[in-house]
N, C-alpha and C. Protein backbone atom coordinates (compact mmCIF):
# COMPACT_ATOMS: atom_id res chain seq x y z
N UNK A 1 95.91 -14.86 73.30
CA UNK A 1 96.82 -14.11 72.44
C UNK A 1 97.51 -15.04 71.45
N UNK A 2 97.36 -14.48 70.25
CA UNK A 2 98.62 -15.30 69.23
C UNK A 2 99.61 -14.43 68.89
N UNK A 3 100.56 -14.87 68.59
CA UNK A 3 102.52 -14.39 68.38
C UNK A 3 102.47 -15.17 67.03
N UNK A 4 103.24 -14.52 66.18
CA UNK A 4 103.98 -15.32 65.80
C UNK A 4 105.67 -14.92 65.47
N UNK A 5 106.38 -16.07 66.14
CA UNK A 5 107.77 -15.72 66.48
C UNK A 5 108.83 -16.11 64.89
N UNK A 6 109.16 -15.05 64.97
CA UNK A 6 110.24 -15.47 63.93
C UNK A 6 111.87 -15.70 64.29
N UNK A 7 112.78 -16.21 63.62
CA UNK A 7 114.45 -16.06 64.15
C UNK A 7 114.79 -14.37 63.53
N UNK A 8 115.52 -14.43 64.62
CA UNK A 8 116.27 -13.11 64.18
C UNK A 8 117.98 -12.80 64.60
N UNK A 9 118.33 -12.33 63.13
CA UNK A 9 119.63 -12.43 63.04
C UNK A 9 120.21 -11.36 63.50
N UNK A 10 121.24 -11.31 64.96
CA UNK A 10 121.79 -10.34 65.54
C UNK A 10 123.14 -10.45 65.63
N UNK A 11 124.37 -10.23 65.33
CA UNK A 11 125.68 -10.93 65.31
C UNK A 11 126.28 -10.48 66.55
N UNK A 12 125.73 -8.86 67.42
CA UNK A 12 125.92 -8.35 68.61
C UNK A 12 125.14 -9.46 69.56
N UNK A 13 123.96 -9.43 69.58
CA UNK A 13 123.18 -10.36 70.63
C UNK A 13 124.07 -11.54 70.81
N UNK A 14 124.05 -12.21 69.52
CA UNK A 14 124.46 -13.49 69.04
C UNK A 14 126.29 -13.25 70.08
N UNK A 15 127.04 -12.62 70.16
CA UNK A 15 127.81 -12.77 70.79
C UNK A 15 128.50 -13.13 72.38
N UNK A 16 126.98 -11.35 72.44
CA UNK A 16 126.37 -11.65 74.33
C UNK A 16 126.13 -12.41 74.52
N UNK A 17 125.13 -13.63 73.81
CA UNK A 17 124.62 -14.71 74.18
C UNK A 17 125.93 -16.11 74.33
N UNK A 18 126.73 -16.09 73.77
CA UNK A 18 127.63 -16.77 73.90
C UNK A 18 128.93 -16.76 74.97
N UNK A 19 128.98 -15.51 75.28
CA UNK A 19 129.72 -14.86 75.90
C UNK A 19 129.15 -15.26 77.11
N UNK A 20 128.00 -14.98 77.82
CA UNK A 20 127.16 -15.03 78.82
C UNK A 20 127.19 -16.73 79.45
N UNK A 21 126.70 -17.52 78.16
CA UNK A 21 126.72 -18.86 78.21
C UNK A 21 127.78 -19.44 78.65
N UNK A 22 129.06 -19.28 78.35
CA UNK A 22 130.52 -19.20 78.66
C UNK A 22 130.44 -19.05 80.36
N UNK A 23 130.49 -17.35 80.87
CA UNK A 23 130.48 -17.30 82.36
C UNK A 23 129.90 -18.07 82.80
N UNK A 24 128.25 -18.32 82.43
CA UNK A 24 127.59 -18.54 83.47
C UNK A 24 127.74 -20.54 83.64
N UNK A 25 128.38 -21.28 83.23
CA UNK A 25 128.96 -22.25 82.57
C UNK A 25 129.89 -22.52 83.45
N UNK A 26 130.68 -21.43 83.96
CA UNK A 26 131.91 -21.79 84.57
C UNK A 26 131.96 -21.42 86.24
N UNK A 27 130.92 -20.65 86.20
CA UNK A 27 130.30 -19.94 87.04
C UNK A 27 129.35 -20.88 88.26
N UNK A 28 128.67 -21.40 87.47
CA UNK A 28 127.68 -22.39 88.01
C UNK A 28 128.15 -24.45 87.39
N UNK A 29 129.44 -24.20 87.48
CA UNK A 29 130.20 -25.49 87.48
C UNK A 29 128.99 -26.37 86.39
N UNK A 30 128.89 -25.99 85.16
CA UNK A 30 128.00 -26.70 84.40
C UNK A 30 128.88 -26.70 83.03
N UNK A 31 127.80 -27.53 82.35
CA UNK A 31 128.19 -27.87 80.99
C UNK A 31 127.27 -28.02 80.11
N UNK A 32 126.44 -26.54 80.13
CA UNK A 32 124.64 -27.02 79.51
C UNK A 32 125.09 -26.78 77.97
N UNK A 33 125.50 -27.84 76.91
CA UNK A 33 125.61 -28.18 75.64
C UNK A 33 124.37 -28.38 74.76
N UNK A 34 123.54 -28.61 75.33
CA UNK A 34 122.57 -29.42 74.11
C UNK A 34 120.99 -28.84 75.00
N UNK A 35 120.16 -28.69 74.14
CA UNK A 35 118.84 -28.00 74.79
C UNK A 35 118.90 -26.30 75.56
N UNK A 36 120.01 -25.71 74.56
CA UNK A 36 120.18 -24.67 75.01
C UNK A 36 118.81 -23.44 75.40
N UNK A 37 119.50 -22.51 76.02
CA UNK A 37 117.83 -21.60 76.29
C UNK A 37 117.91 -20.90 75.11
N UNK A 38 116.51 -20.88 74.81
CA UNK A 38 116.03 -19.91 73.96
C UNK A 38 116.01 -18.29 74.07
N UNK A 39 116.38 -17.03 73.18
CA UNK A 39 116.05 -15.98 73.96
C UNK A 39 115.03 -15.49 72.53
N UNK A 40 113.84 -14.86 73.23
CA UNK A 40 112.87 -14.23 72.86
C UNK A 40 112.99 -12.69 72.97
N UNK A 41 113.11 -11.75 71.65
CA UNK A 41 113.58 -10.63 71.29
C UNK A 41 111.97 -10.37 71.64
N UNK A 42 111.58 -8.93 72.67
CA UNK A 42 110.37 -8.50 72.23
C UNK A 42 110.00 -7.14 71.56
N UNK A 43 109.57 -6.83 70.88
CA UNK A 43 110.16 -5.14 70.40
C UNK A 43 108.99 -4.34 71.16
N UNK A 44 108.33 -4.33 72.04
CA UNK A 44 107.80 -3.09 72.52
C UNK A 44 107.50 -3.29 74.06
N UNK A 45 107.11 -2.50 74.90
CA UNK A 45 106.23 -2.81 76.10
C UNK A 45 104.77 -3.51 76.01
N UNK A 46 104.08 -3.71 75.34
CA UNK A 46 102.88 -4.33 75.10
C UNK A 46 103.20 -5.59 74.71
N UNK A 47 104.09 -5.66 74.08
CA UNK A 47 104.36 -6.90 74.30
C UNK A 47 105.22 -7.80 75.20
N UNK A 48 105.95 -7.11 76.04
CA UNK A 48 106.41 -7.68 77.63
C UNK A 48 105.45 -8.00 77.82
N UNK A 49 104.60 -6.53 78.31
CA UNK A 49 102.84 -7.42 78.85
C UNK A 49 102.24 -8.12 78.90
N UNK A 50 102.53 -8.77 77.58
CA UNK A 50 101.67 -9.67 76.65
C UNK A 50 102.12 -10.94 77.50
N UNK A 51 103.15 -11.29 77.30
CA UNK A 51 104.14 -12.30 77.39
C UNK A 51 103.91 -12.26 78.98
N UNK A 52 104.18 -11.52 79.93
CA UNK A 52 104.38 -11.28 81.14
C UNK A 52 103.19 -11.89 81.92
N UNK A 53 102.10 -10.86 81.03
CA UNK A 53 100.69 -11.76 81.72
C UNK A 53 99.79 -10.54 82.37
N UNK A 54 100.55 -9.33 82.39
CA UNK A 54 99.90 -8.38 83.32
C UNK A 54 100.81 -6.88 82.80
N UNK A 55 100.02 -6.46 83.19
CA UNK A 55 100.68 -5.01 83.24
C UNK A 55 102.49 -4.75 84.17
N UNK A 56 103.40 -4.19 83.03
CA UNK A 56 104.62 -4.43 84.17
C UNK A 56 104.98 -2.41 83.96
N UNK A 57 106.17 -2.63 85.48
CA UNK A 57 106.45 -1.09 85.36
C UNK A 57 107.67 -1.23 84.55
N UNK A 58 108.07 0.41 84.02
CA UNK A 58 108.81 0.44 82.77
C UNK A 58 110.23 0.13 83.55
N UNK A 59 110.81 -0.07 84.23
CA UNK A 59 112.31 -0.85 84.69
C UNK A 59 111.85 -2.29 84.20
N UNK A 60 110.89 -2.92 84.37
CA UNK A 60 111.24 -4.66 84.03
C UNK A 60 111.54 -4.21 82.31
N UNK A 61 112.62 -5.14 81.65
CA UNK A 61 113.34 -5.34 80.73
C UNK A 61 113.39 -6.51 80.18
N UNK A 62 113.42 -7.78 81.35
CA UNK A 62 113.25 -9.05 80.64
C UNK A 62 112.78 -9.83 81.97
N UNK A 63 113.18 -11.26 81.22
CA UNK A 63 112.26 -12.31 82.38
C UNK A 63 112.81 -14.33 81.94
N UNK A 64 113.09 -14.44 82.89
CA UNK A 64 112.85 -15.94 82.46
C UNK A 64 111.97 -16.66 82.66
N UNK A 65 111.81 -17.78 81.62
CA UNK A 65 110.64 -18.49 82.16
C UNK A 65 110.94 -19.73 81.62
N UNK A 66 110.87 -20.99 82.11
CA UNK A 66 111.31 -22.46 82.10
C UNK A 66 112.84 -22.60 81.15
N UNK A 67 113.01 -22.63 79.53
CA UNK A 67 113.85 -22.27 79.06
C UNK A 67 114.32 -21.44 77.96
N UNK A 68 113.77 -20.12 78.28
CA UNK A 68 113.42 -19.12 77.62
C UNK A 68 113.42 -17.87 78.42
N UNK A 69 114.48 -17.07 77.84
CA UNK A 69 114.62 -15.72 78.24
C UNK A 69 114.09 -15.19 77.61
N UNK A 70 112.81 -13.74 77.91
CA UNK A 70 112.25 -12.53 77.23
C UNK A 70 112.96 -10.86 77.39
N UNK A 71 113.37 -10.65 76.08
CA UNK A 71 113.95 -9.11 77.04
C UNK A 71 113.60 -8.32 75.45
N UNK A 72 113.67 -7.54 75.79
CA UNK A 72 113.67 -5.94 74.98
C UNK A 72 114.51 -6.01 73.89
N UNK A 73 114.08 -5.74 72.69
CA UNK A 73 115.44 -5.65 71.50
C UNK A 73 115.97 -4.51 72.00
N UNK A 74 117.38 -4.43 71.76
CA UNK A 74 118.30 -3.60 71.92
C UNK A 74 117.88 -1.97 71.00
N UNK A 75 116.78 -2.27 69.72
CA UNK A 75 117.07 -1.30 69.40
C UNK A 75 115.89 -0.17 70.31
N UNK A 76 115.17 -1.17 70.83
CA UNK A 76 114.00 -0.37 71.72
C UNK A 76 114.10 -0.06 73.31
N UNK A 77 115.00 -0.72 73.64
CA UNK A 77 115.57 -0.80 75.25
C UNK A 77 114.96 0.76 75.76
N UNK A 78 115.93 1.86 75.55
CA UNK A 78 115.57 2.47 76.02
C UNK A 78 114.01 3.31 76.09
N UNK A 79 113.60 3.33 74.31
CA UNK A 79 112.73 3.79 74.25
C UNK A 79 110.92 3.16 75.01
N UNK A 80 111.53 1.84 75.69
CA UNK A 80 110.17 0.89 75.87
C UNK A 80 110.73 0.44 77.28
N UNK A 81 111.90 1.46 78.13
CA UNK A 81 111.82 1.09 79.38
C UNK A 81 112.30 2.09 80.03
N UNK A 82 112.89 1.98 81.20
CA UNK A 82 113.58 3.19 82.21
C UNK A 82 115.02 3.51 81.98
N UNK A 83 115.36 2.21 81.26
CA UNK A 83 117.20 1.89 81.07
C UNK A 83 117.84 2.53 79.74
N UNK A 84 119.03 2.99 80.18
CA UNK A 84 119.92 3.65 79.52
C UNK A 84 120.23 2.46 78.48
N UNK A 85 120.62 2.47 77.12
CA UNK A 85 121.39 1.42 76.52
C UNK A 85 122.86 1.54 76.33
N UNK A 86 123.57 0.45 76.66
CA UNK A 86 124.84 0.41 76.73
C UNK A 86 124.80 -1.15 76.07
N UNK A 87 126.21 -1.25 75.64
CA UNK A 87 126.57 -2.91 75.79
C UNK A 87 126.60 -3.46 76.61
N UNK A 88 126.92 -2.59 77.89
CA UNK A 88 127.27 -3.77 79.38
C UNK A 88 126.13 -3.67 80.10
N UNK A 89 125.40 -3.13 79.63
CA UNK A 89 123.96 -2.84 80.16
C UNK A 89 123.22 -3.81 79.77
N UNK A 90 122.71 -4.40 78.41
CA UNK A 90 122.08 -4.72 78.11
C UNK A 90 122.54 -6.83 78.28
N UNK A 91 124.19 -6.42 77.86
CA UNK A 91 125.09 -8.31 78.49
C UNK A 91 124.33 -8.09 79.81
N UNK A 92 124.27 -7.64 80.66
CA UNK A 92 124.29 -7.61 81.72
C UNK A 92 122.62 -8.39 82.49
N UNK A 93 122.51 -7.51 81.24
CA UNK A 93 120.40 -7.86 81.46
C UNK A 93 120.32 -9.04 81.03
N UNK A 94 120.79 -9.40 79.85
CA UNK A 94 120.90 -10.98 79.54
C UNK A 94 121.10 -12.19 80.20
N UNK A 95 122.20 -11.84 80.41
CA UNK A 95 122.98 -12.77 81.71
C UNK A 95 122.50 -12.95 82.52
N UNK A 96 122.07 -12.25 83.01
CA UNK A 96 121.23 -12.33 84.53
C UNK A 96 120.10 -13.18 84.19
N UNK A 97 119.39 -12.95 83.14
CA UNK A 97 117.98 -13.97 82.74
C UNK A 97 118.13 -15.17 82.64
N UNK A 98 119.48 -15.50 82.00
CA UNK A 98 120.02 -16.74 81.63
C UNK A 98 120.56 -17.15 82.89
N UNK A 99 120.89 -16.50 84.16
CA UNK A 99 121.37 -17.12 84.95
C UNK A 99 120.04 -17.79 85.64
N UNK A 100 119.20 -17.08 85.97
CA UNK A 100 117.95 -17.61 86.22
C UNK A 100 117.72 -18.87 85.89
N UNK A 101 118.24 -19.25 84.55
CA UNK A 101 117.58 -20.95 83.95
C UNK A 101 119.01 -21.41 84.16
N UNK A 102 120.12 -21.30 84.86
CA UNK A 102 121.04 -22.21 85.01
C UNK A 102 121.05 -22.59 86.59
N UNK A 103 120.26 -21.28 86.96
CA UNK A 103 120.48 -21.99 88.80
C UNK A 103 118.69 -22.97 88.86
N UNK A 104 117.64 -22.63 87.80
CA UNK A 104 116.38 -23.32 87.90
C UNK A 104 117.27 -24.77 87.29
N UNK A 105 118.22 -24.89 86.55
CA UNK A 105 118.77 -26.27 85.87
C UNK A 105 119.41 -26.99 87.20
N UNK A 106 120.23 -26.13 88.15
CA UNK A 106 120.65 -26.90 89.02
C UNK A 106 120.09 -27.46 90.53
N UNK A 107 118.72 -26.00 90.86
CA UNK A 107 117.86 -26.37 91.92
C UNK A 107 116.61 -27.56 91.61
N UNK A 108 116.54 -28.03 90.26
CA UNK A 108 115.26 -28.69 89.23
C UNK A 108 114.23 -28.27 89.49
N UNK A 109 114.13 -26.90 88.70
CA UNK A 109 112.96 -25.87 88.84
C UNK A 109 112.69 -24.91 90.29
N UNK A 110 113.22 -25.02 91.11
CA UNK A 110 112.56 -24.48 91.95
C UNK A 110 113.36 -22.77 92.25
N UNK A 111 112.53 -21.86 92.43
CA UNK A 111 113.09 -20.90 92.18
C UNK A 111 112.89 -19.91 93.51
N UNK A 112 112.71 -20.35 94.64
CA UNK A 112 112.69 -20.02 96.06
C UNK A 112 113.60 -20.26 96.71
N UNK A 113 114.70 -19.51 97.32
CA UNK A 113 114.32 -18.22 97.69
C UNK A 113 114.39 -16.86 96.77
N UNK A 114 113.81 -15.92 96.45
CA UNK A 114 114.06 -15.06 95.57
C UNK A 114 115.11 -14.72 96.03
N UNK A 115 115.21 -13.72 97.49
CA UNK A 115 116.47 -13.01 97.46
C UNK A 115 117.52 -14.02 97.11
N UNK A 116 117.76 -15.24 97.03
CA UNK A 116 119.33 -16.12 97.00
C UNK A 116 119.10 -16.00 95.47
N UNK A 117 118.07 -16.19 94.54
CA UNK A 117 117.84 -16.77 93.02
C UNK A 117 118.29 -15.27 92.87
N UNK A 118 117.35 -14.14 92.76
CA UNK A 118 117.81 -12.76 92.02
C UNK A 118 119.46 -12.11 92.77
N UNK A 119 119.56 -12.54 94.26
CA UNK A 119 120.92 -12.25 94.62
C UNK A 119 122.29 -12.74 93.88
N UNK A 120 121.87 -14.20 93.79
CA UNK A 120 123.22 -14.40 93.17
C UNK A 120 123.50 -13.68 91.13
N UNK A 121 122.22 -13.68 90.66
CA UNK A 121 122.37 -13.09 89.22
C UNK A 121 123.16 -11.71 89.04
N UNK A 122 122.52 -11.12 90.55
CA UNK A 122 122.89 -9.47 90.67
C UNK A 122 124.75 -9.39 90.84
N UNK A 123 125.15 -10.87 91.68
CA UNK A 123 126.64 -10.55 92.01
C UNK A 123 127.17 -11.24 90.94
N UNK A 124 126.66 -12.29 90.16
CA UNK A 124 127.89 -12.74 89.04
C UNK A 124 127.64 -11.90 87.62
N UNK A 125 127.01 -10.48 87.59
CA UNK A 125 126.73 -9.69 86.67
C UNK A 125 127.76 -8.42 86.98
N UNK A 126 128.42 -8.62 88.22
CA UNK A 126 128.73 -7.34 88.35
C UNK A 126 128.18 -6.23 88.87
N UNK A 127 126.27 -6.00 89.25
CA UNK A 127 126.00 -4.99 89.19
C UNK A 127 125.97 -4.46 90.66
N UNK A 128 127.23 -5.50 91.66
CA UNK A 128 127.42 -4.56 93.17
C UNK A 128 128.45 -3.26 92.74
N UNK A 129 129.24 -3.25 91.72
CA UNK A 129 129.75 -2.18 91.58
C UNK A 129 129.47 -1.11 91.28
N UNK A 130 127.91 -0.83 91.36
CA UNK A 130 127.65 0.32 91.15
C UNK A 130 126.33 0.55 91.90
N UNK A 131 126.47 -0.35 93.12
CA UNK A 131 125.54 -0.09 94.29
C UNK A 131 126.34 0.52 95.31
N UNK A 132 125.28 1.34 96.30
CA UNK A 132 126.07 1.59 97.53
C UNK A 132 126.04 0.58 98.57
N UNK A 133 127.45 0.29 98.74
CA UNK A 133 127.39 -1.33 99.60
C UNK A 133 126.62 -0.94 101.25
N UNK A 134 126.55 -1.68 101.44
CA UNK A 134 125.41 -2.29 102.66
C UNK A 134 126.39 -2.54 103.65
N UNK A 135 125.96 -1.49 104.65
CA UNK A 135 126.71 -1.64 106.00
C UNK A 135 125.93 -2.50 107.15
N UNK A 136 124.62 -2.93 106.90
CA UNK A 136 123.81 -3.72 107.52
C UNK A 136 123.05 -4.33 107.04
N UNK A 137 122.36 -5.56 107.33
CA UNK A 137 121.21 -6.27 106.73
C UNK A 137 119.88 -6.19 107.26
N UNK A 138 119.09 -6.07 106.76
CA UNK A 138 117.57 -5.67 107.76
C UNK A 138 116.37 -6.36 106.55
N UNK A 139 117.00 -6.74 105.37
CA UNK A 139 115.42 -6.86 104.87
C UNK A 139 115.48 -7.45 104.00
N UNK A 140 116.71 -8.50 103.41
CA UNK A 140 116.83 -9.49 102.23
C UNK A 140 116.29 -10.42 102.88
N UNK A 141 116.38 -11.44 103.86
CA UNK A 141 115.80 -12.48 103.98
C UNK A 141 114.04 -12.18 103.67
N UNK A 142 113.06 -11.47 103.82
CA UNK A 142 111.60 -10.98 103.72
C UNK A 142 111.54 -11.32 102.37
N UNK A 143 112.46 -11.73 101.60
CA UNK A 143 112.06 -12.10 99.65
C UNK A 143 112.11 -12.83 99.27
N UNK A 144 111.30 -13.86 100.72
CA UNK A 144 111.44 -15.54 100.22
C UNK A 144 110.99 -15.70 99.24
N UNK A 145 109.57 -15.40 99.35
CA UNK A 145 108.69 -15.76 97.65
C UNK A 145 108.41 -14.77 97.34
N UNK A 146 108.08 -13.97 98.31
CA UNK A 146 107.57 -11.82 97.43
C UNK A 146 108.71 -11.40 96.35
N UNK A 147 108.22 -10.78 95.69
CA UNK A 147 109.00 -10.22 94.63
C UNK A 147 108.69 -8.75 94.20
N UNK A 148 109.45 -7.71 94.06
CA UNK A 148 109.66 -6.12 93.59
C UNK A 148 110.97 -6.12 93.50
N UNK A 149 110.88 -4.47 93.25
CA UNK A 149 112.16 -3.96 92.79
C UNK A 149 113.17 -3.95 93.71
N UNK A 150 113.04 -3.82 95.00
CA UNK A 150 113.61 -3.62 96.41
C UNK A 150 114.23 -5.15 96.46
N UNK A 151 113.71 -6.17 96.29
CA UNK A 151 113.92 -7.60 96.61
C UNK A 151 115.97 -7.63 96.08
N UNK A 152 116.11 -6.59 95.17
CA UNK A 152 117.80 -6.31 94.52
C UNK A 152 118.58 -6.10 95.97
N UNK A 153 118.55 -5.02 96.64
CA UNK A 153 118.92 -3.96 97.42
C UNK A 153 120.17 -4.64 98.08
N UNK A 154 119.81 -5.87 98.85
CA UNK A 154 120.46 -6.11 99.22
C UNK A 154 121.04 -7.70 98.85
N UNK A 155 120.29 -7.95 98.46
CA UNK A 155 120.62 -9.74 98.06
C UNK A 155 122.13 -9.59 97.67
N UNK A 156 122.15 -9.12 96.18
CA UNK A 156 123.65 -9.35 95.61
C UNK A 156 124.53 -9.01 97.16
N UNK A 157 124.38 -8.48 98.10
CA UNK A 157 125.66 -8.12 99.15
C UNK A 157 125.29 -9.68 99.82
N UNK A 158 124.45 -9.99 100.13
CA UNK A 158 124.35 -11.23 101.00
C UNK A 158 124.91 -12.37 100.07
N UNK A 159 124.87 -12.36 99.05
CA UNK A 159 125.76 -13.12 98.25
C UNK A 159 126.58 -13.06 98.27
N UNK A 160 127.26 -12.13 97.93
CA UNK A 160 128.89 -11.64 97.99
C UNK A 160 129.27 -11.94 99.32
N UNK A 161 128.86 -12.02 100.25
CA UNK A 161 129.32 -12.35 101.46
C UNK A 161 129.18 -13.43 101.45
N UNK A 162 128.26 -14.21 100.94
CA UNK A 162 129.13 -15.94 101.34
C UNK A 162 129.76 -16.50 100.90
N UNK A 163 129.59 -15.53 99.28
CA UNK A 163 130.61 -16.59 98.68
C UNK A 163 132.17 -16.23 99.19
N UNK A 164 132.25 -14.75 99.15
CA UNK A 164 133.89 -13.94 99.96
C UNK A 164 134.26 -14.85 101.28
N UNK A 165 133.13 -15.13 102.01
CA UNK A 165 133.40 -15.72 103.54
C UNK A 165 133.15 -17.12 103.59
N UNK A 166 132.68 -17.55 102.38
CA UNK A 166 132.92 -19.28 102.91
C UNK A 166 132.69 -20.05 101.85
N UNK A 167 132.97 -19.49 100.22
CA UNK A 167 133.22 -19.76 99.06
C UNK A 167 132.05 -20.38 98.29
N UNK A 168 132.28 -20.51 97.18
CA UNK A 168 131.39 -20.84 96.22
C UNK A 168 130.50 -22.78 96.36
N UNK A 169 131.63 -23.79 97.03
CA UNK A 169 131.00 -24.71 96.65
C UNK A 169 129.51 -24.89 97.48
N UNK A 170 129.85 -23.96 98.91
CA UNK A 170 129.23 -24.02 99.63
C UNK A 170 127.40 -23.76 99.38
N UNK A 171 127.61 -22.44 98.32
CA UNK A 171 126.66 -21.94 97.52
C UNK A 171 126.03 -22.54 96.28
N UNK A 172 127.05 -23.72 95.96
CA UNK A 172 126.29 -24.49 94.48
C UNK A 172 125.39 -25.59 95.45
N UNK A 173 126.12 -26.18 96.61
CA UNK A 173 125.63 -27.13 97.52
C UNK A 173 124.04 -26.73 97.97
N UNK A 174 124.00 -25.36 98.05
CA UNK A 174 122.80 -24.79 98.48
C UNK A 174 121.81 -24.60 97.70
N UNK A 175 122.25 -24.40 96.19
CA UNK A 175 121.11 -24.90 95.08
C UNK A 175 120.79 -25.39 94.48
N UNK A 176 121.85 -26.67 94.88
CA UNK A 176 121.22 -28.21 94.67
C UNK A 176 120.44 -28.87 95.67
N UNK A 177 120.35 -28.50 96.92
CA UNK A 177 119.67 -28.52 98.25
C UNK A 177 118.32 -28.12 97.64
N UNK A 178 117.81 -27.54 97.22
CA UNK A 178 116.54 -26.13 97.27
C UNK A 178 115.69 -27.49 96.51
N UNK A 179 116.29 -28.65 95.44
CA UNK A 179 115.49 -29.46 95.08
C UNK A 179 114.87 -30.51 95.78
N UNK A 180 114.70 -30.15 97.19
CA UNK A 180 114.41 -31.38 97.89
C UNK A 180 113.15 -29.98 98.95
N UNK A 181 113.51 -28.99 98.84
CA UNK A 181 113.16 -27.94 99.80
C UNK A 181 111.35 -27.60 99.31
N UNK A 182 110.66 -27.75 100.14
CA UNK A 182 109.03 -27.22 100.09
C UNK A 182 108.96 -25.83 101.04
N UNK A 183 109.67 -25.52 101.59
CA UNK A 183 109.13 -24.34 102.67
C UNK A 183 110.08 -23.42 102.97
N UNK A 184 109.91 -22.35 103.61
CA UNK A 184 111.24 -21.68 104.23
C UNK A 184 111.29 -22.18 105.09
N UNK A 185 110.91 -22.97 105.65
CA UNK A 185 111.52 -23.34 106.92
C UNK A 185 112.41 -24.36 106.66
N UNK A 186 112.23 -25.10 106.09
CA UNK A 186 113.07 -26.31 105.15
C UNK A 186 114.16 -25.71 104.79
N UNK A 187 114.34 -24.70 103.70
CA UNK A 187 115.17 -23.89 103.56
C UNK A 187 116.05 -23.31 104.50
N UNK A 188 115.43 -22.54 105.41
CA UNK A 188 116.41 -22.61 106.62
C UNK A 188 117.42 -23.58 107.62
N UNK A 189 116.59 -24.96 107.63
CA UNK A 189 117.01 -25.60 108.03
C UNK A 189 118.61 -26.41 107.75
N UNK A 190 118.34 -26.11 105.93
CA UNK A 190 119.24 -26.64 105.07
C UNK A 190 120.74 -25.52 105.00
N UNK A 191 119.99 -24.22 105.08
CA UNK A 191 121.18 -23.02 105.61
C UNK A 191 121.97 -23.65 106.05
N UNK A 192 121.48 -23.65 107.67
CA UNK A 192 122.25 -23.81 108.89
C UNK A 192 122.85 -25.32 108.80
N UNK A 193 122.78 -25.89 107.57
CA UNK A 193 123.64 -27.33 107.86
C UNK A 193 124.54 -27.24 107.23
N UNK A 194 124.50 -26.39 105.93
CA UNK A 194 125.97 -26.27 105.22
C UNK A 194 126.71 -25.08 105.49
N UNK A 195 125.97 -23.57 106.05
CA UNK A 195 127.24 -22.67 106.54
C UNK A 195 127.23 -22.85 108.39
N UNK A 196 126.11 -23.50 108.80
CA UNK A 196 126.75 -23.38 110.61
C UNK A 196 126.26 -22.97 111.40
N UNK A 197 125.45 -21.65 110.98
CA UNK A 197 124.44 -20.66 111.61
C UNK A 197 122.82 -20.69 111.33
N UNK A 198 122.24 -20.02 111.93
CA UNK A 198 121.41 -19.52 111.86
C UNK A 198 120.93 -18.52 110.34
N UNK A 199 119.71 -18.37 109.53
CA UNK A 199 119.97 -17.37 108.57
C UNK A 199 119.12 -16.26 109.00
N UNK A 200 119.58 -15.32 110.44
CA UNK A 200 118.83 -14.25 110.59
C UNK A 200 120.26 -13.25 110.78
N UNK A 201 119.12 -11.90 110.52
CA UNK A 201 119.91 -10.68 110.50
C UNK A 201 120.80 -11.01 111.39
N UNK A 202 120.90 -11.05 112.78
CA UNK A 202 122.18 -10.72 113.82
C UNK A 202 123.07 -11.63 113.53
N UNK A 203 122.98 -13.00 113.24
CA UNK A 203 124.01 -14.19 112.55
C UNK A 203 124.94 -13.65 111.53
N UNK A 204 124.31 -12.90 110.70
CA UNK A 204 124.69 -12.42 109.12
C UNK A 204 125.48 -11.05 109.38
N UNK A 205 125.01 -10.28 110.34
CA UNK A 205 125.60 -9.12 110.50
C UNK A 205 126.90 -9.21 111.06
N UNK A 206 126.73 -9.87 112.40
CA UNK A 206 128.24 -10.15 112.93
C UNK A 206 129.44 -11.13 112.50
N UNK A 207 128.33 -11.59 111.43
CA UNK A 207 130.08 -12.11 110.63
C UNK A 207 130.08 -11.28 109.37
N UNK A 208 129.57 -9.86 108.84
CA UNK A 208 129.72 -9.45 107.78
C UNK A 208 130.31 -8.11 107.96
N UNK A 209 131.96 -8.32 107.57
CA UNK A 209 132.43 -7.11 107.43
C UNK A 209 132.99 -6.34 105.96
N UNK A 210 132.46 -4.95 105.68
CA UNK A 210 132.25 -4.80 104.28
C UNK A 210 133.44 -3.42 104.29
C-alpha cells in the first residue's frame, strides 16, 4: 500500500492533543518534551484497515503503534464507526492512544500485560464512570497477551483498585518492571514483590471493596 500523508490543520484536535499531553505527563510522572508522538488523522474505515493490517470491527476508532497514534477524523467518527461524537468522547479516544506510547515509553516497548496496558488508559480517561462497577473479578487477568473488546470490562476496575488501595508509585514501579519481564510468569512474579500477594482472583477479591 502507498499513503500519502499530509499535515493537517485542526485548532480543536490541536488542543486535545495538548491537553491530553499535559495529563498524561503528570499522570505517568514524565516529561516527554522533544520526539513528541505523532497523531495520524484517518478519514474512513478502509483506511483503519489499511493501516491496521486486517479487517477491524466498527467500535475500533484508533490505535497506537511505536510513536504514532491512528484514529478517525472527528468529522467521520461517527459515520465510519459505532461511536457517538462528542468532545469528551473523542479527548477521550485520544488520550487513551497516547497513553499507550507513554506507558510503551516507560515499560521500553513492551506492552504485556494487556489487561494492566488497556486497564490503566481506561481509568486515567475516566471511562469507569460510565461502567457498571464490578462487584467481582473472574476474567481480567486471561488478557495477558489476548486482545478483544471484553479485555475493557474489567481492567480499568483492577486498576482503580490498586491504585485507590496501594497508590500510584506502586503502579509506575510496575511499568518500569515489565522492561526486564519475558513471560507471565515473570510478570507475576514481579506482582507479588511490589504489592505482597499473589495476582489471582481470590487475592484481588478479598482485598477489593467497591
Amino acid at each position: 500500500m502507498i499513503f500519502k500523508i499530509e499535515e493537517k490543520k485542526d485548532k480543536i484536535l490541536e488542543e486535545m492533543y495538548k491537553k491530553a499531553m499535559k495529563e498524561l505527563n503528570e499522570f505517568y510522572e514524565l516529561n516527554w518534551e522533544y520526539n513528541l508522538p505523532n497523531v495520524i488523522i484517518l478519514e474512513s474505515r478502509e483506511e483503519l484497515n489499511n493501516f491496521w493490517g486486517e479487517k477491524t470491527e466498527d467500535w475500533l476508532v484508533a490505535f497506537a503503534e511505536k510513536q504514532t497514534t491512528f484514529i478517525l477524523s472527528r468529522e467521520n467518527y461517527e459515520k465510519e464507526s459505532s461511536h457517538k461524537y462528542s468532545y469528551e468522547e473523542y479527548f477521550s479516544t485520544l488520550k487513551h492512544e497516547l497513553g499507550h506510547l507513554f506507558f510503551g515509553n516507560l515499560s521500553k516497548g513492551k506492552e504485556n500485560p494487556l489487561w494492566f496496558n488497556e486497564g490503566i488508559q481506561v481509568f486515567i480517561t475516566g471511562k469507569l464512570k460510565s461502567k457498571k462497577p464490578i462487584k467481582k473479578f473472574s476474567k481480567f487477568i486471561g488478557y495477558y497477551s489476548k486482545w478483544d473488546k471484553n479485555a475493557y470490562n474489567e481492567s480499568g476496575f483492577a486498576v482503580e483498585f490498586l491504585v485507590t488501595k496501594f497508590g500510584k508509585n506502586k503502579l509506575i514501579n510496575l511499568i518500569k518492571g515489565l522492561s526486564q519481564i519475558e513471560s507471565e510468569e515473570e510478570f507475576n512474579r514481579l506482582f507479588k514483590k511490589i504489592y505482597g500477594f499473589e495476582l489471582t482472583y481470590d487475592e484481588i477479591n478479598k482485598r477489593y471493596v467497591k
